[in-house]
Protein backbone atom coordinates (compact mmCIF):
# COMPACT_ATOMS: atom_id res chain seq x y z
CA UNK A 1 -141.95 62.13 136.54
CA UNK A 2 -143.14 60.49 139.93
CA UNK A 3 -144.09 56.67 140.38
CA UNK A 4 -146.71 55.92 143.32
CA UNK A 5 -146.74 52.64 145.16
CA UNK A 6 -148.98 51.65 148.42
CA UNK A 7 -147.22 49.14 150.13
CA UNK A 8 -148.08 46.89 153.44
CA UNK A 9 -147.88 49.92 155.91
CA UNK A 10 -146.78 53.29 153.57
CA UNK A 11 -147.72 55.19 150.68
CA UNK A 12 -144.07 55.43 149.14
CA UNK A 13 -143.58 58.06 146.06
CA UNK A 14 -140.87 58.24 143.89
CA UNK A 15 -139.72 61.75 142.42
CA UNK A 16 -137.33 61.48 139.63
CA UNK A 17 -135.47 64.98 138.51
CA UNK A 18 -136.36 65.53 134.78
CA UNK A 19 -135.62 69.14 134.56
CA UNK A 20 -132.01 71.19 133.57
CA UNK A 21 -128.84 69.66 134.04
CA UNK A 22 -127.74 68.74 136.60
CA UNK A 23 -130.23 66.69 137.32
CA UNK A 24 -131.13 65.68 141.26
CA UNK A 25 -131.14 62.19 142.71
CA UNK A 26 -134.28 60.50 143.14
CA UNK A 27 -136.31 61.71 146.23
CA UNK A 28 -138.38 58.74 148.12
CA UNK A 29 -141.39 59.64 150.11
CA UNK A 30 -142.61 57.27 152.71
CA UNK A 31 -146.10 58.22 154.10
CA UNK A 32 -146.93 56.43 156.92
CA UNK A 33 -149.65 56.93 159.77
CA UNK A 34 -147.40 59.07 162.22
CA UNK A 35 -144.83 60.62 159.71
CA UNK A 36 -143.27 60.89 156.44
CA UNK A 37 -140.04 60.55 155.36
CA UNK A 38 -138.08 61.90 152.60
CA UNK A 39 -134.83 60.09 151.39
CA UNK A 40 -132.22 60.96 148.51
CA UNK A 41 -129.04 59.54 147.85
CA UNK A 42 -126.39 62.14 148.76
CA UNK A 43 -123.58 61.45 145.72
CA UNK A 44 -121.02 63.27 147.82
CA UNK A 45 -121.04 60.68 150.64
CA UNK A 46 -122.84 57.62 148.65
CA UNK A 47 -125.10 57.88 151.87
CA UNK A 48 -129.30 58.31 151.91
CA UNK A 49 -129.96 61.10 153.67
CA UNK A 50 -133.19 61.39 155.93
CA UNK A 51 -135.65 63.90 156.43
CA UNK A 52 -139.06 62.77 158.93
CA UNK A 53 -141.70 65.10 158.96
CA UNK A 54 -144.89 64.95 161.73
CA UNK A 55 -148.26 64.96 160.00
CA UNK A 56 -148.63 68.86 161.11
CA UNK A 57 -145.13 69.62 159.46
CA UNK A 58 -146.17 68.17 156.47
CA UNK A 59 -149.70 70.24 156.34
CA UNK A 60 -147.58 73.41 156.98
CA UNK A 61 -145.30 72.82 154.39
CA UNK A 62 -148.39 72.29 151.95
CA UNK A 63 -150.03 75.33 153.16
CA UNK A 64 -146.82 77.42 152.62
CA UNK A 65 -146.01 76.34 148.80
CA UNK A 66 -149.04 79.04 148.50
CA UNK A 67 -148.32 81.63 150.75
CA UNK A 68 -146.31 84.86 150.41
CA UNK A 69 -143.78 85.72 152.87
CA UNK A 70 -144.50 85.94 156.62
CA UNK A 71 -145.38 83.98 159.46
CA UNK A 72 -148.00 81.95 159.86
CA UNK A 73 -149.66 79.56 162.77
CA UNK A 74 -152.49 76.79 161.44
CA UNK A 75 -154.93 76.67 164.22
CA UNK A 76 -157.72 73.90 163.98
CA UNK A 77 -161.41 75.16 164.20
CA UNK A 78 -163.28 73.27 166.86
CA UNK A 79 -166.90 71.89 164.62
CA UNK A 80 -170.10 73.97 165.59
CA UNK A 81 -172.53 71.10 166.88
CA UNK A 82 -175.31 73.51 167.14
């Protein structure tokens, strides 16, 4: 299950852990402009733990949840204006 919420100056998603125990904590994704962020609670500690990903981390990660194994560079395409 996942809630979805734009506020002022982020897109901020909610993922909430309904498969096998144990279950996960609740991830938070923050997407603003110039990053995202993930967050979860970190029971051990009782601390939120950060993650901040640059908009090109985050298309890389997208583009490898398809990919097999390897290693792989994204390289933009300039536009043909001819």
């Amino acid at each position: 299950m996942f809630t979805i919420e734009h506020d002022f100056d982020a897109t901020v998603i909610t993922l909430v852990d309904e498969g096998s125990l144990p279950l996960q904590e609740d991830i938070t994704i923050n997407a603003f402009a110039e990053c995202v962020t993930l967050e979860q609670l970190d029971p051990r500690t009782d601390r939120v733990q950060m993650i901040t990903l640059s908009p090109e981390q985050l298309r890389d990660l997208a583009a490898a949840l398809d990919l097999p194994e390897g290693i792989y560079q994204i390289r933009e395409v300039p536009e043909d204006k001819g």
